[in-house]
N, C-alpha and C. Protein backbone atom coordinates (compact mmCIF):
# COMPACT_ATOMS: atom_id res chain seq x y z
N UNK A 1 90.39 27.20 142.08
CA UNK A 1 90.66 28.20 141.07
C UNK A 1 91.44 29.34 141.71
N UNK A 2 92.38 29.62 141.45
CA UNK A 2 93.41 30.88 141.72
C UNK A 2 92.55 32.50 141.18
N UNK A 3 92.67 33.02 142.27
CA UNK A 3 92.47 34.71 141.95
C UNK A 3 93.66 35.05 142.32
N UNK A 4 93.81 36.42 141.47
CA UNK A 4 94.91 37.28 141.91
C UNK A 4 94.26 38.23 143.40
N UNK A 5 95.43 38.57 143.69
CA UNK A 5 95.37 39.11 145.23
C UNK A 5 94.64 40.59 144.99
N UNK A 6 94.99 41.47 143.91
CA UNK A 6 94.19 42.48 143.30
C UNK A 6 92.11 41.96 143.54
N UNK A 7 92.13 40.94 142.68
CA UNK A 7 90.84 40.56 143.06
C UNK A 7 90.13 40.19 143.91
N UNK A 8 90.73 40.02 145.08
CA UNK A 8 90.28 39.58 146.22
C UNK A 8 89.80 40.97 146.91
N UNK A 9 90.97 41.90 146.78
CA UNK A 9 91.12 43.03 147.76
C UNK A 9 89.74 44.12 147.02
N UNK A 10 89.65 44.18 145.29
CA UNK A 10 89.23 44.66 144.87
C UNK A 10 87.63 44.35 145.49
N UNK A 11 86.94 42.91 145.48
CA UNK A 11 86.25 42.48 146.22
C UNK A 11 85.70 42.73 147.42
N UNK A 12 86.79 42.97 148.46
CA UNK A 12 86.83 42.82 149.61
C UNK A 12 85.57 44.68 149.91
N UNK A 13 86.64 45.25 149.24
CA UNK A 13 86.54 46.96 148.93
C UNK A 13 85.04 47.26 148.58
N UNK A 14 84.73 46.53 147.79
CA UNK A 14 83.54 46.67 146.97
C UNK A 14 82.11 45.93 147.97
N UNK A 15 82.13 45.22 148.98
CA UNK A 15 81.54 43.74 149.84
C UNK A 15 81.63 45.52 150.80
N UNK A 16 82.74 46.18 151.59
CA UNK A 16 82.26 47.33 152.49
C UNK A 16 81.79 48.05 151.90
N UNK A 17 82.17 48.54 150.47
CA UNK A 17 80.93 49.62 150.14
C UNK A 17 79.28 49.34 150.40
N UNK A 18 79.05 47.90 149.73
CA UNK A 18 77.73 48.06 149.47
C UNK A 18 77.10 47.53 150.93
N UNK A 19 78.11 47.46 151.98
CA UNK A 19 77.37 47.20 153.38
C UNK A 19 77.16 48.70 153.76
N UNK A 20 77.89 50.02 153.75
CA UNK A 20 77.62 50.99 154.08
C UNK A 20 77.13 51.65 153.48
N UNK A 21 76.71 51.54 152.37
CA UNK A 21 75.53 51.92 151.59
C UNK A 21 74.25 51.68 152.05
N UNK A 22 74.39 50.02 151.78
CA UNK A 22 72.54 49.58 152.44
C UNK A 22 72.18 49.94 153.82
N UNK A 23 73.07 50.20 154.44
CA UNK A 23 73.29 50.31 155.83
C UNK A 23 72.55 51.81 155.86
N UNK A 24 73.35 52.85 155.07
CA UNK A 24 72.48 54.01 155.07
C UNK A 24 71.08 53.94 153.98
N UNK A 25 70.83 53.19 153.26
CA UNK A 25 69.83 52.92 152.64
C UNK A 25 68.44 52.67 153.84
N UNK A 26 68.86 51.44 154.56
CA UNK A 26 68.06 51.58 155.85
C UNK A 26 67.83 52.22 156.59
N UNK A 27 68.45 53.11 156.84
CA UNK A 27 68.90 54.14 157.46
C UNK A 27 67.77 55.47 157.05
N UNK A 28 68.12 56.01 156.15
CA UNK A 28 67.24 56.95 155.69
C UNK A 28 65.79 56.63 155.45
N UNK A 29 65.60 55.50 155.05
CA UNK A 29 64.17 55.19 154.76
C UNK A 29 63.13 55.11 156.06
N UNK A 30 63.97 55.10 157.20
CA UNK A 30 63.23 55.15 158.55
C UNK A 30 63.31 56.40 159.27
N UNK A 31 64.46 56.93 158.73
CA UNK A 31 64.76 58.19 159.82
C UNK A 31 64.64 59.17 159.21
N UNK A 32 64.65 59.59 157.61
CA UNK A 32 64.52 60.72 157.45
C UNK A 32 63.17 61.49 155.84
N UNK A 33 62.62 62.23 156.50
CA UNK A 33 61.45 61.70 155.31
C UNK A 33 61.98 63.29 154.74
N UNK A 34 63.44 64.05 154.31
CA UNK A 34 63.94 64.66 153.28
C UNK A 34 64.15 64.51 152.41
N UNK A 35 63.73 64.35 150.96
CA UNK A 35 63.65 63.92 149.70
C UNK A 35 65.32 64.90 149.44
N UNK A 36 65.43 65.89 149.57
CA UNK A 36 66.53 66.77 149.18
C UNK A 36 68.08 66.23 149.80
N UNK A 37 67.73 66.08 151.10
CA UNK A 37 68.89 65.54 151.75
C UNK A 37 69.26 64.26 150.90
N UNK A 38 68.11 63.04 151.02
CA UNK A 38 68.48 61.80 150.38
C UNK A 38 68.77 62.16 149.28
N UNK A 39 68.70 62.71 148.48
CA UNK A 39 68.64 62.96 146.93
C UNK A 39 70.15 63.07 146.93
N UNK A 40 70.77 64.35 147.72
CA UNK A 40 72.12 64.68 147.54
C UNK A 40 73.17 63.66 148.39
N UNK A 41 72.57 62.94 149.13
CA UNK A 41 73.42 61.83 149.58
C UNK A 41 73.83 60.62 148.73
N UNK A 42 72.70 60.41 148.09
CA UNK A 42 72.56 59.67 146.69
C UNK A 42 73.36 59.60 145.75
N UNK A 43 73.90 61.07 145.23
CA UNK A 43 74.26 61.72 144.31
C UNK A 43 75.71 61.66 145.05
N UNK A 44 76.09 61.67 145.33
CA UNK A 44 77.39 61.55 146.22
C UNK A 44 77.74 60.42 146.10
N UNK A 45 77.31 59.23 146.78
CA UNK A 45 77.27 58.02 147.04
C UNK A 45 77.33 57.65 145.76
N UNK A 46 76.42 57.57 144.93
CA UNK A 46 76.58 57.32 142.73
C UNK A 46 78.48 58.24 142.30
N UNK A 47 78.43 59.71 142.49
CA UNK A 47 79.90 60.15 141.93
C UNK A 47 81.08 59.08 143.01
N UNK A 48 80.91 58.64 143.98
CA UNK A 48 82.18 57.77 144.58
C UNK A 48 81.79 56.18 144.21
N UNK A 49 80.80 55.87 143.74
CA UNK A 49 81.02 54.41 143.17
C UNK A 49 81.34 54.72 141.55
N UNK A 50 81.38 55.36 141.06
CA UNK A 50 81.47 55.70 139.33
C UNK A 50 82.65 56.08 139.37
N UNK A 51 83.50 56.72 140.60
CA UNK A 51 84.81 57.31 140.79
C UNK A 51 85.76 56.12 140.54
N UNK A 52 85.72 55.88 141.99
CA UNK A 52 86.09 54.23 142.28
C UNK A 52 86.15 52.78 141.86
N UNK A 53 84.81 52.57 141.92
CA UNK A 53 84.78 51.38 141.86
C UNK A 53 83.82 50.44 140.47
N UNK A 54 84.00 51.64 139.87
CA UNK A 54 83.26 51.29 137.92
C UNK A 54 83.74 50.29 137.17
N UNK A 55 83.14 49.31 136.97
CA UNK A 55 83.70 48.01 135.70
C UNK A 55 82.52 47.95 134.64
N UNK A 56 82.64 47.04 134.05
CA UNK A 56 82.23 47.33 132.25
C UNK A 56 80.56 47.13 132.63
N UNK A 57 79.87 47.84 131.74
CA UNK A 57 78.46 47.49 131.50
C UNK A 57 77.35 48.49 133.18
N UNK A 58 78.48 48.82 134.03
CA UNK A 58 77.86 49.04 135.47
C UNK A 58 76.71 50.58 135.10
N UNK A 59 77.47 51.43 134.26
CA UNK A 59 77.13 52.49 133.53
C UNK A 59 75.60 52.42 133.21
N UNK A 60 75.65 51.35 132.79
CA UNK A 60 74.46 51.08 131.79
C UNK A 60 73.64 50.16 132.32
N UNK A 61 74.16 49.23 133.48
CA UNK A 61 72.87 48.68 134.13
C UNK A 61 72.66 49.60 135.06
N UNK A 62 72.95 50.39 135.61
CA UNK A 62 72.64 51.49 136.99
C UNK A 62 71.37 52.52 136.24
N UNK A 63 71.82 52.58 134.69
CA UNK A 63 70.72 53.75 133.81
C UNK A 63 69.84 53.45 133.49
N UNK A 64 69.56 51.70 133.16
CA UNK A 64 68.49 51.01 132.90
C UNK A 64 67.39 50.95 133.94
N UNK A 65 67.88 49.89 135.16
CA UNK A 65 67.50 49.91 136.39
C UNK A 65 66.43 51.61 137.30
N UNK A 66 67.61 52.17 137.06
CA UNK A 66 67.05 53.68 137.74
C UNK A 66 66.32 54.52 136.39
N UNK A 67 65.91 54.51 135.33
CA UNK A 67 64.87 54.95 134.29
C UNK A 67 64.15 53.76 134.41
N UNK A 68 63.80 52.42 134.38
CA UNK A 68 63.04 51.23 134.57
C UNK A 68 61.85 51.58 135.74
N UNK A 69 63.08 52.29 136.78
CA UNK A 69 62.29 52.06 138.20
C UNK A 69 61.19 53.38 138.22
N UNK A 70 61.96 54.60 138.17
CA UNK A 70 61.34 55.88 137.61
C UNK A 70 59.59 55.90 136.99
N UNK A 71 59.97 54.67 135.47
CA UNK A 71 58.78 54.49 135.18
C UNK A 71 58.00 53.57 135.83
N UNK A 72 58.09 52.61 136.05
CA UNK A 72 57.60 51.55 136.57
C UNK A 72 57.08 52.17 138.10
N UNK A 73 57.67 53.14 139.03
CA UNK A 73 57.07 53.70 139.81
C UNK A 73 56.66 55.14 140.08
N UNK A 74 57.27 55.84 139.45
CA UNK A 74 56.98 56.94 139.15
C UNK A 74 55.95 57.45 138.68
N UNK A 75 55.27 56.57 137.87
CA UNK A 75 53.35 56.96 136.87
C UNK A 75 53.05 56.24 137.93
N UNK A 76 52.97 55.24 139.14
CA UNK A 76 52.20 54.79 139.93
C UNK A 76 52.25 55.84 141.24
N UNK A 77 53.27 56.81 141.35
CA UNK A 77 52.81 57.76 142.68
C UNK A 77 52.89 58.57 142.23
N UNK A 78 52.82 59.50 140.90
CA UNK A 78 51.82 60.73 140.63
C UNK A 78 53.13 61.11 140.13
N UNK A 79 54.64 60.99 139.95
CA UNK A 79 55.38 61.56 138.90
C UNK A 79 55.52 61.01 137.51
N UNK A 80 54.56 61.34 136.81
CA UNK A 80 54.54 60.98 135.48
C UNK A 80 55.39 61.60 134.31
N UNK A 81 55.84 62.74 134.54
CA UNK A 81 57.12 63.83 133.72
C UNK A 81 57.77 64.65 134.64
N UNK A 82 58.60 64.98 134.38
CA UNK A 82 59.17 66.11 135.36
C UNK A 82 59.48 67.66 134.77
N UNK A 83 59.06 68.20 135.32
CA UNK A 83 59.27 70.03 135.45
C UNK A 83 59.98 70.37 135.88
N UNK A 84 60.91 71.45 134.88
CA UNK A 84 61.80 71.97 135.37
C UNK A 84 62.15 72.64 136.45
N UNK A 85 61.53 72.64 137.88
CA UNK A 85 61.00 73.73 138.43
C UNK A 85 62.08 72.91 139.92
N UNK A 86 62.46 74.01 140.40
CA UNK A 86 63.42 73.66 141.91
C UNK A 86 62.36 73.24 142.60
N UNK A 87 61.59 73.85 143.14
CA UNK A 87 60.37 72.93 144.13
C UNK A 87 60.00 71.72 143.66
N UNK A 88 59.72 71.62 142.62
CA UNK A 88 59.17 70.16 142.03
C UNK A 88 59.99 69.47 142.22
N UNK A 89 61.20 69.95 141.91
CA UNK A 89 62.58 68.79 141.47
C UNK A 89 63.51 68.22 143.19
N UNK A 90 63.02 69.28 144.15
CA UNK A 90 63.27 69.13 145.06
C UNK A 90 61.73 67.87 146.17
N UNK A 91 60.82 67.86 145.58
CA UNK A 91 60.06 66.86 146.25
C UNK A 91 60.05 65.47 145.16
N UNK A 92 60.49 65.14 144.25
CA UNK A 92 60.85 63.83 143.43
C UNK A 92 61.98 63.41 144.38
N UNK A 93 61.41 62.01 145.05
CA UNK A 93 62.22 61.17 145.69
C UNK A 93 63.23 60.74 144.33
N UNK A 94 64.11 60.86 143.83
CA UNK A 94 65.33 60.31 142.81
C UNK A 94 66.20 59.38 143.79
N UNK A 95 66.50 59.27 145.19
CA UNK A 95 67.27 58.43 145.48
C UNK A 95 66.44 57.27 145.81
N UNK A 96 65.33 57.16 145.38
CA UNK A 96 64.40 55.92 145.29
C UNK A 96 64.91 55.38 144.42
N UNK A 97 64.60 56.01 143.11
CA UNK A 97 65.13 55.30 142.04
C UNK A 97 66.49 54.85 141.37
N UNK A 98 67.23 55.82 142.40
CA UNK A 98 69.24 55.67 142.30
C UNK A 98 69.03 54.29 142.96
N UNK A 99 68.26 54.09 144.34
CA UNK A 99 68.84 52.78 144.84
C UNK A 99 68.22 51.39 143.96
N UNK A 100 67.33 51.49 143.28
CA UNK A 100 66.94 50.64 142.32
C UNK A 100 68.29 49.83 141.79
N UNK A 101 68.79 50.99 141.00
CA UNK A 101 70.03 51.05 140.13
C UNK A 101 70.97 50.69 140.86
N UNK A 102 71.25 51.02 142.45
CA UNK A 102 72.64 50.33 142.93
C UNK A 102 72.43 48.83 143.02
N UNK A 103 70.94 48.65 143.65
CA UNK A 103 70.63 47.12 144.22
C UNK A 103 71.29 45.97 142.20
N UNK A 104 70.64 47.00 141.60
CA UNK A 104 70.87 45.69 140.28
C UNK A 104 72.35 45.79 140.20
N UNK A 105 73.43 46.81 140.39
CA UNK A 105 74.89 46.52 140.08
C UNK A 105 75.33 45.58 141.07
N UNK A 106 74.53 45.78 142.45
CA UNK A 106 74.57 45.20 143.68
C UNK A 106 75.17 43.64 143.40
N UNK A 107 73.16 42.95 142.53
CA UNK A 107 73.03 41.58 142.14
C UNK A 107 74.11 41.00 140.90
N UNK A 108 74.48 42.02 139.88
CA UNK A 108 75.52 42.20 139.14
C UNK A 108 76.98 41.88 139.56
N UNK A 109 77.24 42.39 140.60
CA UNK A 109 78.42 42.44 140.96
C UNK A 109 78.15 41.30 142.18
N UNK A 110 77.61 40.78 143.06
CA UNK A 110 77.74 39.49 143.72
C UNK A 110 77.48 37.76 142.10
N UNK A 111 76.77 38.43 141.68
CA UNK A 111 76.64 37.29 140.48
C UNK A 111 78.31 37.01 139.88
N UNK A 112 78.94 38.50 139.54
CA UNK A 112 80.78 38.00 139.24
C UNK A 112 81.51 37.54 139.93
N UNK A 113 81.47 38.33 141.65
CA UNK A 113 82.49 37.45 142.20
C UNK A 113 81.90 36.02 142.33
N UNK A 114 80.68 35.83 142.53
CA UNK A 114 80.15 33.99 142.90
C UNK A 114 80.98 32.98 141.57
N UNK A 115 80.60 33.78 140.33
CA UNK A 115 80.93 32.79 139.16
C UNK A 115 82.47 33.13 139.19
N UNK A 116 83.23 34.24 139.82
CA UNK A 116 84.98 33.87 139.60
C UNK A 116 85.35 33.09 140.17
N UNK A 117 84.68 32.67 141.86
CA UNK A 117 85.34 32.19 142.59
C UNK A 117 84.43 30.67 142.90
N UNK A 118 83.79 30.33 141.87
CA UNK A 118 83.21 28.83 141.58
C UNK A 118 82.91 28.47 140.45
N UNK A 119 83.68 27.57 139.98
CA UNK A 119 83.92 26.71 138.22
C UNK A 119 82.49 26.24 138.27
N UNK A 120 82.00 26.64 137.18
CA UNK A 120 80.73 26.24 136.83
C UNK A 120 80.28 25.42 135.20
């Protein structure tokens, strides 16, 4: 099956992001126990993949995934709502639940290139 050279490269682009992502994903989860730092690294890392590298539906599985995860773990370690409050908002791990949301665009996006580049 023929890809265009756009898709390959587009691929290629997208295969280093999410290695230097997980890469700092591992990364932080061992080395740094700053909820604030990770949070804003997070938040960075989410505005340059939404910049970049956004295709259809990614929007909306990243919002599902990361509110899914929120609840699903969030009432299990004691954040059950959130308060408006800078201290509070500054000890809510959120790049817990951002990486939820990258890992499913993650499985999302290896599931497209597998099915472009094998007739099924």
């Amino acid at each position: 099956m023929y890809t265009p050279a756009e898709i390959k490269k587009k691929d290629r682009f997208l295969i280093i992001f999410y290695v230097i992502y997980f890469s700092w994903l591992l990364l932080t989860t061992y080395f740094s126990q700053n909820n604030f730092y990770n949070n804003l690294l997070v938040a960075v890392a989410t505005l340059v993949y939404f910049i970049f590298f956004n295709e259809t539906f990614d929007l909306f599985v990243f919002a599902l995934a990361t509110v899914g995860s929120y609840i699903i773990i969030g009432n299990t370690k004691g954040y059950p709502q959130i308060i408006l409050e800078i201290e509070y908002l500054k000890s809510i791990p959120f790049w817990t639940y951002a990486s939820w949301g990258f890992t499913a665009i993650a499985l999302k996006k290896l599931f497209s290139i597998i099915s472009r580049r094998v007739d099924i």
